[in-house]
Protein backbone atom coordinates (compact mmCIF):
# COMPACT_ATOMS: atom_id res chain seq x y z
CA UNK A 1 7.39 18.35 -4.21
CA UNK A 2 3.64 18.47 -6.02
CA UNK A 3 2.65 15.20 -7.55
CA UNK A 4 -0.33 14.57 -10.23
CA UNK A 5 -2.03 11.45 -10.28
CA UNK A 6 -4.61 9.77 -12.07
CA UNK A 7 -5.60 5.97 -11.23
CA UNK A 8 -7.82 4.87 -13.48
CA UNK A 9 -9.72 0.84 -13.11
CA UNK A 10 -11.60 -0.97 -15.47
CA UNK A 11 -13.58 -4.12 -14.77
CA UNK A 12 -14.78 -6.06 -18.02
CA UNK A 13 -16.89 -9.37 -17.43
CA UNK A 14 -18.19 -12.08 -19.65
CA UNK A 15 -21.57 -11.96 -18.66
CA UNK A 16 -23.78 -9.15 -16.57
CA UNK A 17 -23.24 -8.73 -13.21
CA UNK A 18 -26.20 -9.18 -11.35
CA UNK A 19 -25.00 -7.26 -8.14
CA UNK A 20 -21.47 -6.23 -6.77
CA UNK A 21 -20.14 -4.43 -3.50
CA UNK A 22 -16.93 -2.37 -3.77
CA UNK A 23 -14.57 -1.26 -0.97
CA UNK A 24 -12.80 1.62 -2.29
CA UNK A 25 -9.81 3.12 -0.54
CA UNK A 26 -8.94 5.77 -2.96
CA UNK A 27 -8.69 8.81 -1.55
CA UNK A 28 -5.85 9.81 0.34
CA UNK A 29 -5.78 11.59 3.73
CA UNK A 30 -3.42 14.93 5.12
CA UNK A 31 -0.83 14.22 6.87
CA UNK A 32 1.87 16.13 8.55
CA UNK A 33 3.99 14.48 5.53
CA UNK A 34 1.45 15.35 2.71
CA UNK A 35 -1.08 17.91 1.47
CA UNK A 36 -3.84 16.82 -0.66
CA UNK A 37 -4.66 20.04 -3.09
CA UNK A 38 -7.46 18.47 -4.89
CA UNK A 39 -8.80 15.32 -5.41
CA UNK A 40 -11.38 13.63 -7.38
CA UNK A 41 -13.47 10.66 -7.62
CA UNK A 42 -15.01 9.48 -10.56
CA UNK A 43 -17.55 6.61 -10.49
CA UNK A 44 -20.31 5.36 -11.49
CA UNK A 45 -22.45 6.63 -8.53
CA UNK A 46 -22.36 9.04 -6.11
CA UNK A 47 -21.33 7.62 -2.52
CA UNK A 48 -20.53 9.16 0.84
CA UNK A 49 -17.10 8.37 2.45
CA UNK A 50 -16.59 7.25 6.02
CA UNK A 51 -13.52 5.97 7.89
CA UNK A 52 -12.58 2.38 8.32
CA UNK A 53 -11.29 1.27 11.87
CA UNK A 54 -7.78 1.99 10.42
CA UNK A 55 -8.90 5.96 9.50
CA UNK A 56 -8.53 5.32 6.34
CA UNK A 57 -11.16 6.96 3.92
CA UNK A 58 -13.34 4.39 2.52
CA UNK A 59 -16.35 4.88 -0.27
CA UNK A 60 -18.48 1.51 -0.32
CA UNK A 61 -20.21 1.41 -3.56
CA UNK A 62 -23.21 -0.94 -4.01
CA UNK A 63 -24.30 -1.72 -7.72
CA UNK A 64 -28.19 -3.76 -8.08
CA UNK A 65 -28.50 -3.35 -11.44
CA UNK A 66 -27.31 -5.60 -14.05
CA UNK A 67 -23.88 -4.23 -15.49
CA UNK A 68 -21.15 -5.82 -18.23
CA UNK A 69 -18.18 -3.55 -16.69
CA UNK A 70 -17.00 -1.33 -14.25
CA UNK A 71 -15.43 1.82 -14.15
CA UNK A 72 -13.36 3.24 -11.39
CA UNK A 73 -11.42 6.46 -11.78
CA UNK A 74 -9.34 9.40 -9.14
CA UNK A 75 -7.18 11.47 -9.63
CA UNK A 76 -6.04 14.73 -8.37
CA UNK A 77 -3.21 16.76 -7.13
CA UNK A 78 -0.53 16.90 -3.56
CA UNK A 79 2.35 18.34 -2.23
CA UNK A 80 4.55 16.14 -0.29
CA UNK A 81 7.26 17.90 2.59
CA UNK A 82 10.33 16.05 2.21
CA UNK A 83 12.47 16.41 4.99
CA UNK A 84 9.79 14.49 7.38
CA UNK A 85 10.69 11.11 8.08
CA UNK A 86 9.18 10.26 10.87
CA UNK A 87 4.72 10.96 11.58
CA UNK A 88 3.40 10.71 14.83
CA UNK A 89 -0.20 9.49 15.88
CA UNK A 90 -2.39 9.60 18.62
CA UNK A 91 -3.80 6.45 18.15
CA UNK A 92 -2.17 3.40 20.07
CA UNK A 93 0.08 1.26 17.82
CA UNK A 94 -0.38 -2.03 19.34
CA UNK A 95 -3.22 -3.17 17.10
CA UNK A 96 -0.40 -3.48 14.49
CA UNK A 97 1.22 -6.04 16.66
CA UNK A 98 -1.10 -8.58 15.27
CA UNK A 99 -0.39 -10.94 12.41
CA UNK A 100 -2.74 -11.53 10.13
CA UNK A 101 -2.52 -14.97 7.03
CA UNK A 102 -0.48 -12.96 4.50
CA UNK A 103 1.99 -11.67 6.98
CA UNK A 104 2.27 -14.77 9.93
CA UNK A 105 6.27 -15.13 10.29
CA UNK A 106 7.49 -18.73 10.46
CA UNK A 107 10.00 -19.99 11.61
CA UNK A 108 12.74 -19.21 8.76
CA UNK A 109 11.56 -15.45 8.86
CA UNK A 110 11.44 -15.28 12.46
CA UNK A 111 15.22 -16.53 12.47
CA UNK A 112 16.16 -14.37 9.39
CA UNK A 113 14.66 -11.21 11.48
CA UNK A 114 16.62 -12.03 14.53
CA UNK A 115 20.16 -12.98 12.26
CA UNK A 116 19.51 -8.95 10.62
CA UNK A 117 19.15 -7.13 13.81
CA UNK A 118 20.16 -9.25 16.82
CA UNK A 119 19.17 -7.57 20.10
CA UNK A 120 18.64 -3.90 18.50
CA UNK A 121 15.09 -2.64 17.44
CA UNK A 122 15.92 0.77 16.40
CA UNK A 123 15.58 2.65 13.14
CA UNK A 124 19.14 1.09 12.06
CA UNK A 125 18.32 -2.70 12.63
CA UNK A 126 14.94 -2.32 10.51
CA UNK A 127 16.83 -0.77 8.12
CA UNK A 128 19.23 -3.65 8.06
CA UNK A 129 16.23 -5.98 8.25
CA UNK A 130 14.70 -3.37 4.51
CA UNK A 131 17.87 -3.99 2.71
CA UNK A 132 18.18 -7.35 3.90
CA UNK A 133 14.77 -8.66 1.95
CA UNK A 134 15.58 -6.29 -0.55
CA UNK A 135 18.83 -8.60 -1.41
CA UNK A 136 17.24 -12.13 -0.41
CA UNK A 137 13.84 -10.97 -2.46
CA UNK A 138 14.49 -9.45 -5.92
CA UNK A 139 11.78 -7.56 -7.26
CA UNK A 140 10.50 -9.67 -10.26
CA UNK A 141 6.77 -9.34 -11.08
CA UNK A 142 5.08 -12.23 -11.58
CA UNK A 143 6.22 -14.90 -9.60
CA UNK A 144 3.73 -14.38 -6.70
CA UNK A 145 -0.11 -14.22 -6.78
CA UNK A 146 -2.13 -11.53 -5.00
CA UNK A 147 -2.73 -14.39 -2.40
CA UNK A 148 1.03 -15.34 -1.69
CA UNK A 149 1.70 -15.38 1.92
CA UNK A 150 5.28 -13.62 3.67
CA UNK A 151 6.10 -17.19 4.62
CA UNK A 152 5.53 -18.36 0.60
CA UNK A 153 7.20 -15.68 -0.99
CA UNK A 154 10.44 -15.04 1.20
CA UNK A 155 10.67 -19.59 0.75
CA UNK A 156 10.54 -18.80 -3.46
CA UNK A 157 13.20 -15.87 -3.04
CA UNK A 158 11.14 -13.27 -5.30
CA UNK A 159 8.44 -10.82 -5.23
CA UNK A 160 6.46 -8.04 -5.71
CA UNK A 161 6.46 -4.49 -3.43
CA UNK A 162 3.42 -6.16 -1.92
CA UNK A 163 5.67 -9.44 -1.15
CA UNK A 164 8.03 -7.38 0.40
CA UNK A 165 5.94 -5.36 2.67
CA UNK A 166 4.48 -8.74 3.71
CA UNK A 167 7.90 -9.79 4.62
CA UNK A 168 8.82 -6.80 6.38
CA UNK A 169 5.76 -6.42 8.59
CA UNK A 170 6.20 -10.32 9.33
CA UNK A 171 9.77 -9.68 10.66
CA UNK A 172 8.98 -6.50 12.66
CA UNK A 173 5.91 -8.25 14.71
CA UNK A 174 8.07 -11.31 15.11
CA UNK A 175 10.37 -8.79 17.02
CA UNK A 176 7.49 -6.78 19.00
CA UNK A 177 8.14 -3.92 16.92
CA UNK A 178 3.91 -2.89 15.91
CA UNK A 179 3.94 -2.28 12.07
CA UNK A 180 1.30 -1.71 9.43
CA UNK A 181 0.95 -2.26 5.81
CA UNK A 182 0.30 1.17 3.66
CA UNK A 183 -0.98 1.68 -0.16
CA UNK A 184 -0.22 4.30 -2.48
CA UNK A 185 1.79 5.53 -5.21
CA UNK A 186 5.39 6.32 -6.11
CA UNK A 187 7.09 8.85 -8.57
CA UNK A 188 9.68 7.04 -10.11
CA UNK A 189 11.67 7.15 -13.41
CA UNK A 190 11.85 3.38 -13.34
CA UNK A 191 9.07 2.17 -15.73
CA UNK A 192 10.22 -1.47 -14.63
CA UNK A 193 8.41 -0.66 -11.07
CA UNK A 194 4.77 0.39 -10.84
CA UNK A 195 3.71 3.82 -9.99
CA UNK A 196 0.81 2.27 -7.92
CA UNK A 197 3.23 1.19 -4.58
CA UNK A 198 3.29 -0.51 -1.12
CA UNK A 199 5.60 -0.16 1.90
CA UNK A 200 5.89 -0.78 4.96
CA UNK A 201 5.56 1.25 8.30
CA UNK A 202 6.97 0.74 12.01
CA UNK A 203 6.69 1.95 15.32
CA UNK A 204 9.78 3.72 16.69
CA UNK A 205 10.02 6.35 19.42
CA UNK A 206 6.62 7.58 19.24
CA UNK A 207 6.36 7.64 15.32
CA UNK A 208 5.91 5.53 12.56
CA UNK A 209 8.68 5.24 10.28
CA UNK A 210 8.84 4.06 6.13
CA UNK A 211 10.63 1.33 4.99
CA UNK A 212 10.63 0.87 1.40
CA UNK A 213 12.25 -2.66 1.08
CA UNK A 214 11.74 -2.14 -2.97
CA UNK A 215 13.48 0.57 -3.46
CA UNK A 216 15.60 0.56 0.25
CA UNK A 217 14.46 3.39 1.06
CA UNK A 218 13.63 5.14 4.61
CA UNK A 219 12.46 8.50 3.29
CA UNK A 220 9.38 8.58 1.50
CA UNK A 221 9.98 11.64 -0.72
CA UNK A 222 8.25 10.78 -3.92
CA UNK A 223 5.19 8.41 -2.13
CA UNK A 224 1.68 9.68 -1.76
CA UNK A 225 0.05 7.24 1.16
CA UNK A 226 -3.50 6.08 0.65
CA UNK A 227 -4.26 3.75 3.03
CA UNK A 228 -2.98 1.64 6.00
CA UNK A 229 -4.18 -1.85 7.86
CA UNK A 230 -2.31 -4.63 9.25
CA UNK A 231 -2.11 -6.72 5.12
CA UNK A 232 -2.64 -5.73 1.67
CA UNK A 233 -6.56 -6.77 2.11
CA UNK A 234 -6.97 -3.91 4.80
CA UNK A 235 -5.48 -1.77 2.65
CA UNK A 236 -5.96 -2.57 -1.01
CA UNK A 237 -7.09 0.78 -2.71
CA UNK A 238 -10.10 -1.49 -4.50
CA UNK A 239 -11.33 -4.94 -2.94
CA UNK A 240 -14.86 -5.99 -4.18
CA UNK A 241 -17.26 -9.15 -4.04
CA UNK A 242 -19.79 -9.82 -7.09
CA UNK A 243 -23.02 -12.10 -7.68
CA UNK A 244 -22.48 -13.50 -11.31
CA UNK A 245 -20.49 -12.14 -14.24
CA UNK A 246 -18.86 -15.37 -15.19
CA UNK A 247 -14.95 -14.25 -16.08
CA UNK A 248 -13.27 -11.12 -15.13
CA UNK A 249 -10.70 -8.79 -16.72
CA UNK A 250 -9.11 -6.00 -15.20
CA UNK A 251 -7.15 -3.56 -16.11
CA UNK A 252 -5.21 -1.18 -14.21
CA UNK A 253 -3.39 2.13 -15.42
CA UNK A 254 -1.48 4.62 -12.90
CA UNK A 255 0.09 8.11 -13.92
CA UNK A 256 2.19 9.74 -11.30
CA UNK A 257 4.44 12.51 -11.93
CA UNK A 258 5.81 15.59 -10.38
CA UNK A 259 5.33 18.97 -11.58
CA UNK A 260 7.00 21.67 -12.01
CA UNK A 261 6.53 25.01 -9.91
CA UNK A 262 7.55 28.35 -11.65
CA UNK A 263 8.53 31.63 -9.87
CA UNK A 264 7.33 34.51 -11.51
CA UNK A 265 9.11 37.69 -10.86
């Protein structure tokens, strides 16, 4: 499948900015799972890209002068193979074993882990563990903050694909099963979920595997990854820090959808 994307970020502020930092993880990687074809960055200076300790690809843009608004824009095109479920990586997994604030397990999840897959810690248990937040976590925007811990949101019984992957990489450390956080987007037909997406990856027989606990699903077909780290704040395609500017707006838009090949003959 070939995806199109465009991600396009505004920041709007009150007053000037008198300086501002951004970490920008917007530019995805290849993968044995995905083939970048093009892709673009727009901003609103050039920058060099480097890799995080994660390997994801990170800009870091640094702005001195006085600005009123910021704007952040990629886009570009990739062909995603299917039929792989499972990506292996050379890299040792066991930095995911660590918890982090927004994913520490307490002791509810670290009993509601153990009830959905006993003494197994296979593919099958995590994927009882997926559809088991999935049903004790609806998806319903707006009842968690961008700050809402694991613990916090599996206690209110809602959430966000971000709450969920919290939840999920909570459970799976709880169990000694490493597992990281991952960024992106998702083609969907369901304008009720957003096309900019998180989910969860484990460690399983030398591979990490998806777990999509919003949409239960263990085959990432339609997701383009961006980046990885052990929380959303590792991973976050656009985390920033500002000197002044008095009240912020932001506003997000996301366009992901597949397109069509044609066979000429």
């Amino acid at each position: 499948m070939k995806l199109s994307i465009r991600h396009d970020t505004t920041y709007s502020y009150a007053d000037e900015v008198c300086t501002s930092i951004q970490f920008l993880r917007l530019t995805p990687r290849d993968t044995q799972r995905q083939r970048i074809l093009e892709w673009h960055l727009e901003l609103p200076r050039l920058v060099r890209s480097q890799l995080d300790p994660y390997g994801n690809i990170l800009h870091v843009m640094t702005m001195d002068e006085p600005h009123g608004a910021l704007v952040l824009t990629a886009y570009g095109e990739v062909e995603i193979h299917q039929s792989i479920a499972m990506e292996p990586d050379s890299q040792s997994p066991l930095p995911f074993l660590r918890t982090s604030r927004l994913t520490e397990a307490d002791e509810t999840l670290s009993a509601f882990a153990v009830e959905q897959c006993a003494g197994r810690r296979d593919r099958s248990a995590l994927t009882d563990l997926m559809n088991g937040l999935a049903a004790r976590m609806p998806y319903s925007p707006g009842t968690t903050a961008v700050n809402s811990t694991a613990a916090e949101a599996f206690a209110g019984g809602t959430g966000v694909c971000q709450d969920h992957t919290h939840a999920f990489l909570a459970c799976a450390r709880s169990l000694g099963i490493p597992a990281r956080y991952v960024s992106g987007y998702l083609c969907t037909e369901d304008e009720s979920h957003l096309a900019s997406h998180a989910w969860a990856e484990a460690w399983l027989d030398d591979g990490w595997y998806s777990f999509d606990v919003t949409n239960r699903l263990t085959l990432p077909d339609r997701h383009l990854k961006l980046a990885v780290g052990l929380d959303y704040l590792d991973a976050c395609p656009v985390r920033g820090m500002r000197r002044g500017g008095g009240a912020e707006q932001m506003q997000a838009r996301v366009q992901v959808s597949s397109m069509v090949q044609v066979q000429h003959q």
